[in-house]
PDB file of N, CA and C in Angstrom:
ATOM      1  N   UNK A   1       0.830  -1.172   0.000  1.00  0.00           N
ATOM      2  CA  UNK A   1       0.000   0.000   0.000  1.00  0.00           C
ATOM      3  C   UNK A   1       0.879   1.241   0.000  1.00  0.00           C
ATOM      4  N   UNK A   2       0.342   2.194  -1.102  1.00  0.00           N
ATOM      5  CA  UNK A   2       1.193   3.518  -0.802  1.00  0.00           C
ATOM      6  C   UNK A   2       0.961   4.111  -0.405  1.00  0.00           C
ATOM      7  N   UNK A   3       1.090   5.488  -0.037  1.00  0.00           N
ATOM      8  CA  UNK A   3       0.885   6.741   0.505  1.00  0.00           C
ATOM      9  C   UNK A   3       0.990   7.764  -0.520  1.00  0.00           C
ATOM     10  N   UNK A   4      -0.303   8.046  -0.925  1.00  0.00           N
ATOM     11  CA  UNK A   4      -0.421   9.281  -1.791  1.00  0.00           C
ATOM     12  C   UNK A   4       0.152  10.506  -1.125  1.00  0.00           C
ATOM     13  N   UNK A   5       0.408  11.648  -1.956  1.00  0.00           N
ATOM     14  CA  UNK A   5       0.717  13.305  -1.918  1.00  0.00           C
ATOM     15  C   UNK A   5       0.050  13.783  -0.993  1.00  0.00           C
ATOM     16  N   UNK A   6      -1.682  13.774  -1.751  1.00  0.00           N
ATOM     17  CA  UNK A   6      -2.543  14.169  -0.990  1.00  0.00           C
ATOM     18  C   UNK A   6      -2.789  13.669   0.581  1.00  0.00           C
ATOM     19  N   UNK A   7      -2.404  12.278   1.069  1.00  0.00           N
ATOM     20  CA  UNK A   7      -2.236  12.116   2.067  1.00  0.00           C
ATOM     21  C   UNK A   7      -1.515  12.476   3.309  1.00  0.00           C
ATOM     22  N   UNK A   8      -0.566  12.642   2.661  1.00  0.00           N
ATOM     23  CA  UNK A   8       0.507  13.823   3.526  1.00  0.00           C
ATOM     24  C   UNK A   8       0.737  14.917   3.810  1.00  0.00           C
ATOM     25  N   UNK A   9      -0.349  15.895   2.619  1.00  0.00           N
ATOM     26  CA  UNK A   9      -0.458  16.998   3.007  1.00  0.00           C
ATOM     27  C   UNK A   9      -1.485  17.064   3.894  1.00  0.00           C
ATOM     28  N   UNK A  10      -2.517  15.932   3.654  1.00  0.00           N
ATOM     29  CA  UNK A  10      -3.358  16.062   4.987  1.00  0.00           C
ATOM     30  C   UNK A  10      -3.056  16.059   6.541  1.00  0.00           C
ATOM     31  N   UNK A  11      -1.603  15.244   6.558  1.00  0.00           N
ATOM     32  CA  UNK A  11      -1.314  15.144   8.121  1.00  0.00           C
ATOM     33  C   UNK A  11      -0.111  16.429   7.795  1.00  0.00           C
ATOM     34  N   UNK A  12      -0.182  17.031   7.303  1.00  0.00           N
ATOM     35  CA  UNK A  12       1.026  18.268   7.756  1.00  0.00           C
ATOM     36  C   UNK A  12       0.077  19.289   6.507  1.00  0.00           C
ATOM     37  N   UNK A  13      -0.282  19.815   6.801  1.00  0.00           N
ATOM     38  CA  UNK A  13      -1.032  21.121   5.822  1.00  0.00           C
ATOM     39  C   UNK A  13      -0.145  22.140   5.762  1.00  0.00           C
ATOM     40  N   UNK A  14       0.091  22.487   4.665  1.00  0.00           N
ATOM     41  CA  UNK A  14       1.247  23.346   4.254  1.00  0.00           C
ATOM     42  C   UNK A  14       2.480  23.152   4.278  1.00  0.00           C
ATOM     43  N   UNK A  15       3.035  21.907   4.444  1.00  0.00           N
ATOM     44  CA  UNK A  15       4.151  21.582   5.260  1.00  0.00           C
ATOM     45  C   UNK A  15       4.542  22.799   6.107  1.00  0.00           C
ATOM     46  N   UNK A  16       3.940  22.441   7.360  1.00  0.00           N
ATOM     47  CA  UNK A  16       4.479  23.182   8.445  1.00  0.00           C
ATOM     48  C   UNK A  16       5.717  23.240   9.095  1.00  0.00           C
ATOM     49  N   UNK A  17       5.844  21.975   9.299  1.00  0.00           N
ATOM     50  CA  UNK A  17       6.909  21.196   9.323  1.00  0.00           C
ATOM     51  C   UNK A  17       8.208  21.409   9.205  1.00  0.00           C
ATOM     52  N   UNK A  18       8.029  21.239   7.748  1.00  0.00           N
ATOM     53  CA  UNK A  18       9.235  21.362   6.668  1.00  0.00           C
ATOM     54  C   UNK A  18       9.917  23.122   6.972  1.00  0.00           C
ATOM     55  N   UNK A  19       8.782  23.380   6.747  1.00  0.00           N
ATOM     56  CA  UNK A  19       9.371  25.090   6.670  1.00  0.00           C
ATOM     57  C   UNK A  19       9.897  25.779   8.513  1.00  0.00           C
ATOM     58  N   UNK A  20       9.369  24.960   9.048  1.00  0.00           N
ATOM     59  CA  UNK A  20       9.668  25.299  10.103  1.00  0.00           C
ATOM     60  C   UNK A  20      10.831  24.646  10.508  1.00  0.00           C
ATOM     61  N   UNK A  21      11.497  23.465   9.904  1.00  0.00           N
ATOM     62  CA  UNK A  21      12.645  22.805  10.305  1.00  0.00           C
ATOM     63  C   UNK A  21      13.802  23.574   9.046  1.00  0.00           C
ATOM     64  N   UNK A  22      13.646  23.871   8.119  1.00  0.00           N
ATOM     65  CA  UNK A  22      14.348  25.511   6.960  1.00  0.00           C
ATOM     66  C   UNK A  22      14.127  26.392   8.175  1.00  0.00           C
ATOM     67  N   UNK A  23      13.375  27.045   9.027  1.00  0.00           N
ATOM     68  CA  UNK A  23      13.565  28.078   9.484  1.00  0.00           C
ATOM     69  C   UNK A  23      14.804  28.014  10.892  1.00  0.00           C
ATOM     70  N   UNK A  24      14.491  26.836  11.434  1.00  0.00           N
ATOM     71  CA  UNK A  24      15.628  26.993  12.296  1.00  0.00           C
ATOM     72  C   UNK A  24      17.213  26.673  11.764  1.00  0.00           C
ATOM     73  N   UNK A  25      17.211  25.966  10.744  1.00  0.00           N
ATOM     74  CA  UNK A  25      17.946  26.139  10.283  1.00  0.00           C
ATOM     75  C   UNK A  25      19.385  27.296   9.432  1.00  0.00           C
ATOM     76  N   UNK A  26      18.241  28.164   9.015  1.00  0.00           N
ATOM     77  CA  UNK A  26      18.365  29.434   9.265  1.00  0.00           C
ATOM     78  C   UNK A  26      18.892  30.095  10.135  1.00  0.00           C
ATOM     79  N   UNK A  27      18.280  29.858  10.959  1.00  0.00           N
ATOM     80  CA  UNK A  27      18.504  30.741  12.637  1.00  0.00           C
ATOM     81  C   UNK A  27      19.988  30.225  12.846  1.00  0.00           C
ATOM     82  N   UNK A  28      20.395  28.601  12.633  1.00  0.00           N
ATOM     83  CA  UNK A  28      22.082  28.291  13.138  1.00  0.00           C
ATOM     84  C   UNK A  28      22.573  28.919  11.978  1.00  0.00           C
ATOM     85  N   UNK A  29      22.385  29.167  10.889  1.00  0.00           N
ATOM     86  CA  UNK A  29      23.376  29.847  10.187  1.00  0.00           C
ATOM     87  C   UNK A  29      23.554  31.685  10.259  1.00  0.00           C
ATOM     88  N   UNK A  30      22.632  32.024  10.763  1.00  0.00           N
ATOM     89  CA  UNK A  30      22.483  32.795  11.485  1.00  0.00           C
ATOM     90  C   UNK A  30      23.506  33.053  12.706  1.00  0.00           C
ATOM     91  N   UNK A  31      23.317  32.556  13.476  1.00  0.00           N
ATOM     92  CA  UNK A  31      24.525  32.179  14.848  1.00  0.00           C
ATOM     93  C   UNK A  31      25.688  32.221  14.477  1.00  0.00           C
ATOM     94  N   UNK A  32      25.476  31.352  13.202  1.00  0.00           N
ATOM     95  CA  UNK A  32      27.028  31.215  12.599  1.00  0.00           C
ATOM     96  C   UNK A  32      27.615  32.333  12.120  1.00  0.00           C
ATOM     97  N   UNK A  33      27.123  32.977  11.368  1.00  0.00           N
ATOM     98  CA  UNK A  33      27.534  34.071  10.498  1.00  0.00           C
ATOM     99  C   UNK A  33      28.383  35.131  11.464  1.00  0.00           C
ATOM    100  N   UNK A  34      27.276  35.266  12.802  1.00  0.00           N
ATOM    101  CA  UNK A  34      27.390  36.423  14.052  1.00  0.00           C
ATOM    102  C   UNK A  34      28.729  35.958  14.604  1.00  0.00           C
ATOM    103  N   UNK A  35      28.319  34.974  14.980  1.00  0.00           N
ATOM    104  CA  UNK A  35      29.786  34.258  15.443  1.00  0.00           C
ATOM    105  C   UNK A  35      31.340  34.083  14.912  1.00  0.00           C
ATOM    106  N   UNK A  36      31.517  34.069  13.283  1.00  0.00           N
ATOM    107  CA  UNK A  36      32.499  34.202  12.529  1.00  0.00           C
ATOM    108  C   UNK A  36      32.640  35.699  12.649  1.00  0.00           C
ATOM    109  N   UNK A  37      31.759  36.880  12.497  1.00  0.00           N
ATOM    110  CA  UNK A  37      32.265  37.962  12.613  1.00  0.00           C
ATOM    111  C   UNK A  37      32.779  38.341  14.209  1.00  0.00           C
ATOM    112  N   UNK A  38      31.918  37.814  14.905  1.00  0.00           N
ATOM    113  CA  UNK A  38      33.045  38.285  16.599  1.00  0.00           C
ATOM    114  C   UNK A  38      34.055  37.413  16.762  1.00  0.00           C
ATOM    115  N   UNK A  39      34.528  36.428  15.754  1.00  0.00           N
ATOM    116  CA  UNK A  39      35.900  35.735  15.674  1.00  0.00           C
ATOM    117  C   UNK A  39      37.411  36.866  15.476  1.00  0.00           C
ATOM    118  N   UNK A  40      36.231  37.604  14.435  1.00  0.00           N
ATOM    119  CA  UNK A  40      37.426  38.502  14.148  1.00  0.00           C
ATOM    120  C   UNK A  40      38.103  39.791  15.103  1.00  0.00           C
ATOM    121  N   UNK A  41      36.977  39.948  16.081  1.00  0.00           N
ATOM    122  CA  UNK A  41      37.058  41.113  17.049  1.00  0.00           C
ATOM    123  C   UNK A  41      38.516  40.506  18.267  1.00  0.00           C
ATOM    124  N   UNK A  42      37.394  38.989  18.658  1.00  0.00           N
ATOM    125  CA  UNK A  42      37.778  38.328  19.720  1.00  0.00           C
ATOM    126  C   UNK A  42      37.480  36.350  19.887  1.00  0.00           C
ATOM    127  N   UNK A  43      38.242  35.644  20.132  1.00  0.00           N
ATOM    128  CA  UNK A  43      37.982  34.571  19.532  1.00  0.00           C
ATOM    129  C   UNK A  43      37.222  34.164  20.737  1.00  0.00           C
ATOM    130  N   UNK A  44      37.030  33.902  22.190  1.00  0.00           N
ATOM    131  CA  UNK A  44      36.214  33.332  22.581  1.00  0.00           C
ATOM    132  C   UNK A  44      34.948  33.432  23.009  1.00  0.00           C
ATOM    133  N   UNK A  45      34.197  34.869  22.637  1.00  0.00           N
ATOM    134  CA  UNK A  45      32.825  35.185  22.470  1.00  0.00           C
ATOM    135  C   UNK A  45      32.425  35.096  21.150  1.00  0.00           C
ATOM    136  N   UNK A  46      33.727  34.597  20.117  1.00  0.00           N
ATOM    137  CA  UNK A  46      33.036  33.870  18.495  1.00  0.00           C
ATOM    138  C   UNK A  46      32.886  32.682  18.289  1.00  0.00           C
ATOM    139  N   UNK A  47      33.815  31.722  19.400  1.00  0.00           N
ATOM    140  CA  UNK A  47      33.675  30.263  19.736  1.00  0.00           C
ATOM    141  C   UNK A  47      32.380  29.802  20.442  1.00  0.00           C
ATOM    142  N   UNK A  48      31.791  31.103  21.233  1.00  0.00           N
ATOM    143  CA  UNK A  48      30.939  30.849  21.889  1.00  0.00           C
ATOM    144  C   UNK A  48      29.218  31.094  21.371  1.00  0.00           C
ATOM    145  N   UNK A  49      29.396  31.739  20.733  1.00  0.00           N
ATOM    146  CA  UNK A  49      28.171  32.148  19.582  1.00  0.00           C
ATOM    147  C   UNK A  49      28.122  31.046  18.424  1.00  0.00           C
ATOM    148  N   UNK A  50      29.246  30.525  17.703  1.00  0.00           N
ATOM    149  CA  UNK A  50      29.421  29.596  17.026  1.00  0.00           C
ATOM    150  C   UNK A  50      28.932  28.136  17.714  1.00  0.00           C
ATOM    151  N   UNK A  51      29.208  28.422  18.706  1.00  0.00           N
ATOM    152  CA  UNK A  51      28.835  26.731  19.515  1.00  0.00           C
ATOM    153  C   UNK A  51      27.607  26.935  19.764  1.00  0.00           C
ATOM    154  N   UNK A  52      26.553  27.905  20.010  1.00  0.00           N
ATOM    155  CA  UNK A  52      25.358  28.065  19.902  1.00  0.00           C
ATOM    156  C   UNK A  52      24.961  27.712  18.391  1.00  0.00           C
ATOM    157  N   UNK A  53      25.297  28.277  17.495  1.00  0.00           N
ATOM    158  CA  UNK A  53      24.736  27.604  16.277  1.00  0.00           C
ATOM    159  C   UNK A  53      24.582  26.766  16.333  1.00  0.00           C
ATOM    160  N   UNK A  54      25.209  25.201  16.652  1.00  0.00           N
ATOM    161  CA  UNK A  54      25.450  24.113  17.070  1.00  0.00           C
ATOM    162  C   UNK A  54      24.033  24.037  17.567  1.00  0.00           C
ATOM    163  N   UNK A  55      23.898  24.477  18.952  1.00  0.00           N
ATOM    164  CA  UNK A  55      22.753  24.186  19.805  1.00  0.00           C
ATOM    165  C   UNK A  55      21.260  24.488  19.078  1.00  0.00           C
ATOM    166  N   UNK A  56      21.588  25.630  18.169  1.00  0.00           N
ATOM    167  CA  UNK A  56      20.218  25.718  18.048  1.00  0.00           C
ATOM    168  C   UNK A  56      19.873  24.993  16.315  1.00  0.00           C
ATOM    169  N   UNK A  57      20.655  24.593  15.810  1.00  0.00           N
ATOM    170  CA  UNK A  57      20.399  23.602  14.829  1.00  0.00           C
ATOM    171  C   UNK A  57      19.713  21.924  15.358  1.00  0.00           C
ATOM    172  N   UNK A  58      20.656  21.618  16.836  1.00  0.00           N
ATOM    173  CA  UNK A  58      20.255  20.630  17.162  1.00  0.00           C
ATOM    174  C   UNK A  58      18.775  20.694  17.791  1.00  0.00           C
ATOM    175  N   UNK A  59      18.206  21.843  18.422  1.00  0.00           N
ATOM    176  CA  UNK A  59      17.599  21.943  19.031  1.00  0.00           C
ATOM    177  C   UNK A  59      16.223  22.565  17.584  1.00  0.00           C
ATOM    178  N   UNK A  60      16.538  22.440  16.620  1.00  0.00           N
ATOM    179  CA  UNK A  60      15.341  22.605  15.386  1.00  0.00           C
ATOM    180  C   UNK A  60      15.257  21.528  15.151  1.00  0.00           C
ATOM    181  N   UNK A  61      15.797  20.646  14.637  1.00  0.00           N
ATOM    182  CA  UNK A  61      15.690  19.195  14.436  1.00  0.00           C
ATOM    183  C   UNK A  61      15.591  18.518  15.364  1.00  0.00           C
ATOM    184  N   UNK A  62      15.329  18.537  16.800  1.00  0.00           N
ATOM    185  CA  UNK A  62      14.193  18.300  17.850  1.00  0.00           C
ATOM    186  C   UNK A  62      12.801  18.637  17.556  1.00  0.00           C
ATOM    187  N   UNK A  63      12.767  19.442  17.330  1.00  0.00           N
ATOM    188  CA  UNK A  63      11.281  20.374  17.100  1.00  0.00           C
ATOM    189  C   UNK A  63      10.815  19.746  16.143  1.00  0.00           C
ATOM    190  N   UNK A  64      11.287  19.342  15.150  1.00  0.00           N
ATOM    191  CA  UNK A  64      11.312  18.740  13.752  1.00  0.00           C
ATOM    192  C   UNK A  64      10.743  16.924  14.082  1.00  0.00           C
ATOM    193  N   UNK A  65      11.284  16.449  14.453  1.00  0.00           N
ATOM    194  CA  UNK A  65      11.171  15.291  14.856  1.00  0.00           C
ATOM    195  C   UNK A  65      10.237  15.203  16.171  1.00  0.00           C
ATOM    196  N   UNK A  66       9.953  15.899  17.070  1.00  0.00           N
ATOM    197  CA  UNK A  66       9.014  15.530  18.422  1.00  0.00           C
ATOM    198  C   UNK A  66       8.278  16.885  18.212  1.00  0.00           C
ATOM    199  N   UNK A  67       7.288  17.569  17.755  1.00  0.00           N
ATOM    200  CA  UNK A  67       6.304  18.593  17.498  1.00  0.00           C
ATOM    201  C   UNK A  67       5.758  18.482  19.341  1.00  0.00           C
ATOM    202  N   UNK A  68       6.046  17.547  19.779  1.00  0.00           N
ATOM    203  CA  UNK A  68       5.388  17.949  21.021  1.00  0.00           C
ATOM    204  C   UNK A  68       5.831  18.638  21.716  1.00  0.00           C
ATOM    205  N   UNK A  69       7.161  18.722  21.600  1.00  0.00           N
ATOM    206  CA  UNK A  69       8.317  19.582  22.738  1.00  0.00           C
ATOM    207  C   UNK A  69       8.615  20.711  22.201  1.00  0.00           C
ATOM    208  N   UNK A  70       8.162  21.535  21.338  1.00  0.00           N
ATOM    209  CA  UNK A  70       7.629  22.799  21.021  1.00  0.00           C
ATOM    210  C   UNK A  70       8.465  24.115  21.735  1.00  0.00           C
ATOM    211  N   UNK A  71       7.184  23.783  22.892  1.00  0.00           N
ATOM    212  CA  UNK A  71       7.598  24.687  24.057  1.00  0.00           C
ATOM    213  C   UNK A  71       9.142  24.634  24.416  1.00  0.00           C
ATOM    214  N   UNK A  72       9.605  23.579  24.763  1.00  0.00           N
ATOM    215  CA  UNK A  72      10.632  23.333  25.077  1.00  0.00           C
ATOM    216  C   UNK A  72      11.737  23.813  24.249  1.00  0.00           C
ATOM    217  N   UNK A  73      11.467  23.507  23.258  1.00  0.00           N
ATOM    218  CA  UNK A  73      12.308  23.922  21.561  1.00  0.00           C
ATOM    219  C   UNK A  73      12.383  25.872  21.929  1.00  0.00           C
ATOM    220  N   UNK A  74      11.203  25.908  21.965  1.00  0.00           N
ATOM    221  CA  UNK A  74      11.449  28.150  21.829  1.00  0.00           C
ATOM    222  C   UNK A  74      11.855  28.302  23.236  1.00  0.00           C
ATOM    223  N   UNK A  75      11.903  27.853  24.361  1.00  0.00           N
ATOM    224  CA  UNK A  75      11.992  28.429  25.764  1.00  0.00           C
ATOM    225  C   UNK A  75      14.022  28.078  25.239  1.00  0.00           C
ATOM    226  N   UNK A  76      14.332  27.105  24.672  1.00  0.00           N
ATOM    227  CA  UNK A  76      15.883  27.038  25.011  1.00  0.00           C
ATOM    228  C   UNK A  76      16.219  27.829  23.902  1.00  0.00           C
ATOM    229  N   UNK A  77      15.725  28.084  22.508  1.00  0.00           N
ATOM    230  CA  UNK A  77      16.256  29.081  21.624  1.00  0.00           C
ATOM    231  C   UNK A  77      16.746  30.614  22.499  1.00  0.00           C
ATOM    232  N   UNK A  78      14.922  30.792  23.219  1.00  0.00           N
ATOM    233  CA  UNK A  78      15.351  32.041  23.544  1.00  0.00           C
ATOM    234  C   UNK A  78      16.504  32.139  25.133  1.00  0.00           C
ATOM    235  N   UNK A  79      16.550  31.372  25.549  1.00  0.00           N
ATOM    236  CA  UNK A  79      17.857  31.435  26.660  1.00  0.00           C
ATOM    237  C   UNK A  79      19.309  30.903  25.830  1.00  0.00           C
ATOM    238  N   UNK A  80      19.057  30.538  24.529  1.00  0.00           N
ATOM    239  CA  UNK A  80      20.742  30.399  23.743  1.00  0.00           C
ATOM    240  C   UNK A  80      20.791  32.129  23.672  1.00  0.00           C
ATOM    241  N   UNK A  81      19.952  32.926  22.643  1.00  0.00           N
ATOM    242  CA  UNK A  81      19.790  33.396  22.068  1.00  0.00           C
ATOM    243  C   UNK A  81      20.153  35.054  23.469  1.00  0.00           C
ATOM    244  N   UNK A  82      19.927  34.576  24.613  1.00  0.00           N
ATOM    245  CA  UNK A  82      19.836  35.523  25.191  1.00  0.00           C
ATOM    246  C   UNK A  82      21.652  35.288  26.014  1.00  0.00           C
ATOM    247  N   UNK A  83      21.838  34.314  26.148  1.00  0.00           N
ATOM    248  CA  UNK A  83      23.259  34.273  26.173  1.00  0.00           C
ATOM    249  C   UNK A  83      24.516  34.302  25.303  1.00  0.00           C
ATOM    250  N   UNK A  84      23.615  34.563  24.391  1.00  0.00           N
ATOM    251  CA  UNK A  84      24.580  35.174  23.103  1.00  0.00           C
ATOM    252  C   UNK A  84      24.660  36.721  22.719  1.00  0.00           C
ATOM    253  N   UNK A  85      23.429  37.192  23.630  1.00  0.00           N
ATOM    254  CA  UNK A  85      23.506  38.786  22.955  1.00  0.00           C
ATOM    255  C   UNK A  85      24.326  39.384  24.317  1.00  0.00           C
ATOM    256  N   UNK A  86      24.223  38.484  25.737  1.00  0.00           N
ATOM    257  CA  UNK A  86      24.988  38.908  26.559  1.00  0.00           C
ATOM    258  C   UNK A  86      26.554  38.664  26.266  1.00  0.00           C
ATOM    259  N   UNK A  87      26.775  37.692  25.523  1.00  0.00           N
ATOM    260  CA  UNK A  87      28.299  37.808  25.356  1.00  0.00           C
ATOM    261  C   UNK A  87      28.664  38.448  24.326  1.00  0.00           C
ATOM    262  N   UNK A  88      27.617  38.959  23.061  1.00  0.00           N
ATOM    263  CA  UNK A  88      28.177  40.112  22.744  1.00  0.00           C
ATOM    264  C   UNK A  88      28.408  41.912  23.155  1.00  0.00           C
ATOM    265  N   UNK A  89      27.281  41.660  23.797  1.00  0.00           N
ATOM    266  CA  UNK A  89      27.424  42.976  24.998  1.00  0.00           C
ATOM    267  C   UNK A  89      28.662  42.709  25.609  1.00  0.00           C
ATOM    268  N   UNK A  90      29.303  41.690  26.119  1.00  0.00           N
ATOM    269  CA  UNK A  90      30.241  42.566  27.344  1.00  0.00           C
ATOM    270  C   UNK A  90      31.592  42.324  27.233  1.00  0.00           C
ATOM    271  N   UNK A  91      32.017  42.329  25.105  1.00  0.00           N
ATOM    272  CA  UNK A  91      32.934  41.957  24.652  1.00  0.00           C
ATOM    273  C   UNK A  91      33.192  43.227  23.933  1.00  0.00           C
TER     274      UNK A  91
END
């Protein structure tokens, strides 16, 4: 038995999903980008923004794979995300 198109868009409408596992994806290259440029200022608040990319790639492809842990997924983005703007503040 196969699984039609139409079947799959029924259990994910719009691919929600999809675009939402591209969007965090995004977001670590994002990290990344920030992070290669405070490499150049200072290397261990660019090691440290860079290793967040890390985290928050792994932590989209959580989201991606368990839709239930959601919450969990945005509550740790935004505490990476907030320990990254503090280590660029006080560099």
């Amino acid at each position: 038995m196969t699984t039609s198109r139409h079947d799959h868009e029924d259990a994910d409408p719009g691919l929600a999903r999809v675009r939402t596992s591209l969007a965090w994806t995004r977001t670590a290259l994002s990290f990344a980008a920030v992070g290669g440029v405070a490499l150049k200022e200072d290397v261990v608040p660019g090691l440290l923004i860079m290793a967040t990319a890390l985290v928050v790639w792994r932590i989209g492809r959580l989201a991606y794979h368990r839709p239930a842990r959601l919450g969990l997924v945005t509550a740790a983005i935004v505490a990476v995300s907030a320990v990254a703007l503090a280590v660029a503040l006080t560099h």
